[in-house]
Protein backbone atom coordinates (compact mmCIF):
# COMPACT_ATOMS: atom_id res chain seq x y z
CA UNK A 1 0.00 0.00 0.00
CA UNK A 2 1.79 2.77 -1.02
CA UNK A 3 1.86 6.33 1.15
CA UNK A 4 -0.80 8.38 0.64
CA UNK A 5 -2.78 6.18 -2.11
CA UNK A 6 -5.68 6.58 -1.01
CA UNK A 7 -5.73 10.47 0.12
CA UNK A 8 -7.06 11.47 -2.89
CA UNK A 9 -10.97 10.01 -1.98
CA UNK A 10 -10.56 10.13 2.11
CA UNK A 11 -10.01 13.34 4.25
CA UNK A 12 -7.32 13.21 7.50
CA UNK A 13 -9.28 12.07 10.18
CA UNK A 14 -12.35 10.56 9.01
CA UNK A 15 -13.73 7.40 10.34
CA UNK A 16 -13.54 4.09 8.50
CA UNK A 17 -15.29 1.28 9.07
CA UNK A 18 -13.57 -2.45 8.47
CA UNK A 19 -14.74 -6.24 8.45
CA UNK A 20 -13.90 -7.69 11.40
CA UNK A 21 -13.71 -11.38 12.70
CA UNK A 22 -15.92 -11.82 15.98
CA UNK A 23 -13.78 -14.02 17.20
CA UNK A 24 -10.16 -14.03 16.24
CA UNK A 25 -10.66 -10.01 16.54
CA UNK A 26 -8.19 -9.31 13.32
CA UNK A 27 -9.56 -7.76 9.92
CA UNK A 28 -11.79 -10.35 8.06
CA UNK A 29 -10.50 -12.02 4.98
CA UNK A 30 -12.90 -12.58 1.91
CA UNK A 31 -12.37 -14.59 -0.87
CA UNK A 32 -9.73 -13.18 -3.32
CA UNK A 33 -7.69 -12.61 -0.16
CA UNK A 34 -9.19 -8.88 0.40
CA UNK A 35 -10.26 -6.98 3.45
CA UNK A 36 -13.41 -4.53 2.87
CA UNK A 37 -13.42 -1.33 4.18
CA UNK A 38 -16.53 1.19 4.07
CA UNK A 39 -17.01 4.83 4.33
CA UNK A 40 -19.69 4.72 6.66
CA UNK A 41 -20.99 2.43 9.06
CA UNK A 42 -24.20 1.72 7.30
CA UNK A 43 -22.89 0.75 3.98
CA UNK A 44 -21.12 -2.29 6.45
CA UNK A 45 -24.01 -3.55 8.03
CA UNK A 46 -25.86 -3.48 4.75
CA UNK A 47 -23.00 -5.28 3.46
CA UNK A 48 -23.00 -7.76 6.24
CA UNK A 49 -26.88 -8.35 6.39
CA UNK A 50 -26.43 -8.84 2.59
CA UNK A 51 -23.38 -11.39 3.29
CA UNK A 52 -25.74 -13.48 5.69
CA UNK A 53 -28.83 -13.60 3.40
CA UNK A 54 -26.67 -15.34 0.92
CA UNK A 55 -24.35 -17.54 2.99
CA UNK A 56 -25.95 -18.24 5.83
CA UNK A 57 -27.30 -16.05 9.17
CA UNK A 58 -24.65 -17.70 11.30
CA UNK A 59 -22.44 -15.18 9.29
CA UNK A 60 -23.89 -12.75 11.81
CA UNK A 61 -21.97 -14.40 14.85
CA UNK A 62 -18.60 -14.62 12.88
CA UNK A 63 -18.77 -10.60 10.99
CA UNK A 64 -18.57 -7.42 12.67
CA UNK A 65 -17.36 -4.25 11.56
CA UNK A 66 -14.97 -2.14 13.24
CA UNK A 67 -13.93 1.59 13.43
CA UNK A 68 -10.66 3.55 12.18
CA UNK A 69 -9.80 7.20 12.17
CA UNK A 70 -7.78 7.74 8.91
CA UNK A 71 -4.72 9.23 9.97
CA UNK A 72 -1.49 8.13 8.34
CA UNK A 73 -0.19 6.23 11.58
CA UNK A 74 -3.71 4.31 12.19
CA UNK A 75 -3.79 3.60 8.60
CA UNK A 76 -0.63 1.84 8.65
CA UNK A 77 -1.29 -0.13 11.42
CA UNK A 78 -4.39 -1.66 10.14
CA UNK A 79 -2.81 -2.21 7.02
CA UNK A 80 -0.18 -4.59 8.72
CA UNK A 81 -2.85 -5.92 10.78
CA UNK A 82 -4.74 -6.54 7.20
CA UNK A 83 -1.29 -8.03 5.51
CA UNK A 84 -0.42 -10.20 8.92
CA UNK A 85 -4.22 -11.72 8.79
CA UNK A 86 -3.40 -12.96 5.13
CA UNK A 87 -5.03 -10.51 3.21
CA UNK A 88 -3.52 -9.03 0.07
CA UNK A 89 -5.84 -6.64 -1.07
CA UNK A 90 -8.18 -3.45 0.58
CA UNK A 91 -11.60 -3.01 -1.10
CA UNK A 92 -12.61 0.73 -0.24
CA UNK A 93 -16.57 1.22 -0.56
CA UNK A 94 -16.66 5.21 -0.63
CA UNK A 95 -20.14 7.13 -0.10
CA UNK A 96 -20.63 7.31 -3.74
CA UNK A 97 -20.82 3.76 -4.13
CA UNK A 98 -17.50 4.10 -6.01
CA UNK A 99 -14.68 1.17 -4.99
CA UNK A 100 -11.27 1.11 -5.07
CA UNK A 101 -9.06 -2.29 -4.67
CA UNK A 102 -5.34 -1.63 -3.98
CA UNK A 103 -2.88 -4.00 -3.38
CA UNK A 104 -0.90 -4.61 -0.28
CA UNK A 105 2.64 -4.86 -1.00
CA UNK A 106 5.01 -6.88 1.50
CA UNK A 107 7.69 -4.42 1.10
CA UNK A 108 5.38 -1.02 2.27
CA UNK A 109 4.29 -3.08 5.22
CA UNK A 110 5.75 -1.61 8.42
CA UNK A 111 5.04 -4.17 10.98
CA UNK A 112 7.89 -6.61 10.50
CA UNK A 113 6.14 -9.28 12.86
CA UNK A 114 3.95 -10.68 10.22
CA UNK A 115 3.94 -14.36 9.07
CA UNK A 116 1.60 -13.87 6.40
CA UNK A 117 1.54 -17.66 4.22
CA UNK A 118 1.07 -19.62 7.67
CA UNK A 119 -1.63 -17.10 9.37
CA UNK A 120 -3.55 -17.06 5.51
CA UNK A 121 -3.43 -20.58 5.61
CA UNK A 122 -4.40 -21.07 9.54
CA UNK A 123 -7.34 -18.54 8.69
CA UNK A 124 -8.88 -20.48 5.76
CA UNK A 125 -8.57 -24.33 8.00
CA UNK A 126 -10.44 -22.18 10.90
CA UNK A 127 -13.41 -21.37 8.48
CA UNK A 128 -13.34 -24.39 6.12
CA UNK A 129 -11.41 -27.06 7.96
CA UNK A 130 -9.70 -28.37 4.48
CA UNK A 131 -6.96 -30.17 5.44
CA UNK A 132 -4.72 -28.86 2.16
CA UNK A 133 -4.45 -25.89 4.21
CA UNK A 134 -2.12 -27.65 6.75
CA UNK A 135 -0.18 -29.59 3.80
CA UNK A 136 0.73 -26.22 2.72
CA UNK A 137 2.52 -25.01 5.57
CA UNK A 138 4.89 -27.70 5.84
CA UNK A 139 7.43 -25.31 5.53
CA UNK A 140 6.79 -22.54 7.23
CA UNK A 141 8.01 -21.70 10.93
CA UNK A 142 5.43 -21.12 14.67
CA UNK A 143 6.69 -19.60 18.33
CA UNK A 144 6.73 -21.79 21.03
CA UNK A 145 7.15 -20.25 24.18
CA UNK A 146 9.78 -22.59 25.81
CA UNK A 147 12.25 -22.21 28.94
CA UNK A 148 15.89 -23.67 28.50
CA UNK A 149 17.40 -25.29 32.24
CA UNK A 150 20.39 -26.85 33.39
CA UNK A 151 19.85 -30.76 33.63
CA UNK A 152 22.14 -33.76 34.06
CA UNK A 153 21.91 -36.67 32.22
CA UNK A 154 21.45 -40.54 33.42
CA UNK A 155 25.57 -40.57 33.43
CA UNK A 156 25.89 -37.38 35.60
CA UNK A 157 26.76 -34.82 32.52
CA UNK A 158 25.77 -31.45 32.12
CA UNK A 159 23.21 -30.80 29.75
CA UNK A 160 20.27 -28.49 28.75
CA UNK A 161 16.06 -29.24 28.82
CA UNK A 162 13.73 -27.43 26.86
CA UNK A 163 10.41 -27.17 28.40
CA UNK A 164 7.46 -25.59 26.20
CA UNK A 165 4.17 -23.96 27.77
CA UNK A 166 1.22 -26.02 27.72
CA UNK A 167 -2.65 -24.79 28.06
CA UNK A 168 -4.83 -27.06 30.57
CA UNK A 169 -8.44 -27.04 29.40
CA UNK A 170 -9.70 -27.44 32.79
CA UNK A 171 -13.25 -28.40 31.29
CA UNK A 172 -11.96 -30.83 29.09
CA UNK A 173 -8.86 -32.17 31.05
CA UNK A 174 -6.68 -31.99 27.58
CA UNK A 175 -3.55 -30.43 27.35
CA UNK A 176 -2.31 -28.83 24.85
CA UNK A 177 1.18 -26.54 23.83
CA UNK A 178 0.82 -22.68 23.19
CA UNK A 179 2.32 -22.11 19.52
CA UNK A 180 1.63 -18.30 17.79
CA UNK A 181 1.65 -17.47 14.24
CA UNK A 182 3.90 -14.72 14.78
CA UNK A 183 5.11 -12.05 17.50
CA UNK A 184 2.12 -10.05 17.86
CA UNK A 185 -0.01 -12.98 18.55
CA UNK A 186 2.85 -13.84 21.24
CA UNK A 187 3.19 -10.94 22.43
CA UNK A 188 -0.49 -10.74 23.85
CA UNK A 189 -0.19 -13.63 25.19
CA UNK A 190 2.73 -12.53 27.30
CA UNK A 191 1.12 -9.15 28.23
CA UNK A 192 -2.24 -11.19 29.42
CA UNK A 193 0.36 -13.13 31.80
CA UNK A 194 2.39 -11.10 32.83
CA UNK A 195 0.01 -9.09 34.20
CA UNK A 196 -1.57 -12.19 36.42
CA UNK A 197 1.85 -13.10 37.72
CA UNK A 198 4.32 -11.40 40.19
CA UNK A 199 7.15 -14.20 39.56
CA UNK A 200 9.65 -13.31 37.02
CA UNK A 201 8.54 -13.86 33.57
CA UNK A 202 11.02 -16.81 31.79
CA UNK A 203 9.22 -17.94 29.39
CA UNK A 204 11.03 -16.84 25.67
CA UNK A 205 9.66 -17.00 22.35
CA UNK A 206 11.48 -19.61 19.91
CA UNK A 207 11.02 -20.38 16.42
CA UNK A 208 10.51 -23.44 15.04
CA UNK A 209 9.76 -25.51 11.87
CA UNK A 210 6.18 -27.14 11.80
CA UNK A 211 7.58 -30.13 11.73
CA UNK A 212 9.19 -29.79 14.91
CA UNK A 213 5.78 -28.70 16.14
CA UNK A 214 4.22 -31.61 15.31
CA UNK A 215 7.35 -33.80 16.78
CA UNK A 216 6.63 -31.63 20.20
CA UNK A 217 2.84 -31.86 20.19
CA UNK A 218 2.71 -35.33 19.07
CA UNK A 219 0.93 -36.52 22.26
CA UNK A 220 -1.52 -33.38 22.98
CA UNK A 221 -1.79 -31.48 19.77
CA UNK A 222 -1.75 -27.42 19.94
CA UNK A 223 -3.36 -24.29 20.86
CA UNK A 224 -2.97 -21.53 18.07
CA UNK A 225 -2.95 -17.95 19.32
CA UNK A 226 -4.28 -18.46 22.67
CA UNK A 227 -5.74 -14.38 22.92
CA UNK A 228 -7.20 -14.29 19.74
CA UNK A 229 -8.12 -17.56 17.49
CA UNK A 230 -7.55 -20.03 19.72
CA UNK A 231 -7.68 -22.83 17.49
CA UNK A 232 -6.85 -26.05 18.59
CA UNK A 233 -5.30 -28.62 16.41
CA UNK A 234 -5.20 -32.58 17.33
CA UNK A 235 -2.03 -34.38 16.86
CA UNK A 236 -3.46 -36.02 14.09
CA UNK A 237 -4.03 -32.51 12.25
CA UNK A 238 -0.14 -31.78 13.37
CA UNK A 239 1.26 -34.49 11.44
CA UNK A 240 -0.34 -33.29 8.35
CA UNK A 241 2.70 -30.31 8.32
CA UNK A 242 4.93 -33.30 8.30
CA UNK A 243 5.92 -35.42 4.71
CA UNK A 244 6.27 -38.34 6.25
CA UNK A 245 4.89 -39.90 9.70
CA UNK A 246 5.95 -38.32 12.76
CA UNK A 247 8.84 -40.02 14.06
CA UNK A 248 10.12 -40.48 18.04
CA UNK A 249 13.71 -38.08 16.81
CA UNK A 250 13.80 -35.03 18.79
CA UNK A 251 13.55 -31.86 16.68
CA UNK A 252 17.21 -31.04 15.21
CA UNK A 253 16.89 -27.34 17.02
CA UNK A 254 16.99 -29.29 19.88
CA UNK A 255 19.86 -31.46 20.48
CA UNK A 256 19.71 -31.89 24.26
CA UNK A 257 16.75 -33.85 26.07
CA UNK A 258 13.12 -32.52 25.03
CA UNK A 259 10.86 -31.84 28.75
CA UNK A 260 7.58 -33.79 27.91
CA UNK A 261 5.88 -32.70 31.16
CA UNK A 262 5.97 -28.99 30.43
CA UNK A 263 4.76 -26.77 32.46
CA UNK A 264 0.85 -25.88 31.99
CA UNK A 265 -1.48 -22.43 32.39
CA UNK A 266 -5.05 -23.31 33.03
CA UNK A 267 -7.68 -21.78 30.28
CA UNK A 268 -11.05 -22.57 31.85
């Protein structure tokens, strides 16, 4: 999105109204990978009762639209937020009825925390559940929140242990590990926890493969972006970012002993 593209149509400081997932609470991505964005607030809910007439009223519970003052610094901001959510294009309805689709390009995007292929791809299994969406991120990287201690091994020699942060569903009783598309996912996470705890905080974001994930998680499966999707994914789902079957080798990141029994936050 290139500075000042869209000046021409909108005055500094008017307010902006953009789809909105309900749930995950980041811009809502349509088909064709774009992000709408309206010029008033009643041109979206016309948009969105619209939407739910054809596709279904349950379309209600998942689309919401949400506010933006156009300033330059706002704009950029939801722009990343747009780019980071998958989206590659921003459809601008104006009061005229006139639209407007410009492209976002990767290299005018000024968040640099985005992990745009793997949270596109995360997006469309959350709303469609086709398992080709998993296949295709073989290759891309997560963040595990994981602690790294000072161990001995069976024959007395020092060594390191890696122990990842699980989620407890209380309800439930299943355990799962905490992995984020990217840093601003993690970094709420850390914010809602470090506020609840007066310990030290440890716990440091590493980046791994997603098929070391699925080694890891082989046992409990995972919780994707614990403050905003939270999208849980069974083992069985993991070992679709894998080729072949997941094996018993530890990830090659981690060449000292793996801690199974991490250590858990409870998520009622």
């Amino acid at each position: 999105m290139e500075k000042g593209k869209l000046n021409q149509f909108i005055k500094e400081g008017t307010m902006l109204y953009y789809l909105a997932n309900k749930e995950a609470l980041i811009p809502y991505i349509e088909n064709g990978l774009k992000n709408k964005i309206f010029e008033n607030q009643k041109m979206a809910q016309e948009y969105i009762n619209e939407q739910a007439k054809e596709h279904g009223e349950n379309l209600r519970h998942i689309i919401y639209f949400s506010p933006i003052k156009f300033t330059e610094e706002k704009w950029q901001k939801y722009v990343s937020k747009v780019y980071s959510a998958g989206g590659k294009y921003i459809e601008c309805i104006y009061n005229d009825k006139r639209t407007s689709i410009r492209e976002i390009k990767k290299e005018n995007v000024p968040s640099c925390y985005y992990n745009q292929e793997l949270a596109r791809n995360i997006a469309e299994y959350t709303e469609t559940k086709n398992k080709a969406c998993l296949k295709r991120i073989r290759n891309l990287k997560f963040i595990i929140p994981c602690k790294i201690k000072p161990t001995k091994t069976t024959t007395g020699k020092d060594t390191l242990m890696f122990v990842y942060a699980q989620a407890v569903l209380t309800k439930a009783k299943e355990t799962y590990y905490f992995v984020f598309t990217d840093m601003l996912e993690y970094q709420k996470w850390e914010r809602a926890n470090t506020r609840e705890t007066s310990e030290g905080w440890e716990w440091k974001p590493l980046l791994l493969s997603s098929q070391d994930i699925a080694r890891i998680s082989k046992n409990h499966g995972i919780l994707i972006n614990a403050c905003s999707w939270q999208l849980i994914l069974k083992p069985e789902e993991c070992r679709l970012f894998c080729e072949d079957d997941v094996s018993d080798k530890t990830p090659a990141v981690n060449m000292m002993k793996e801690q199974e029994e991490s250590e858990n936050d409870d998520i009622e």
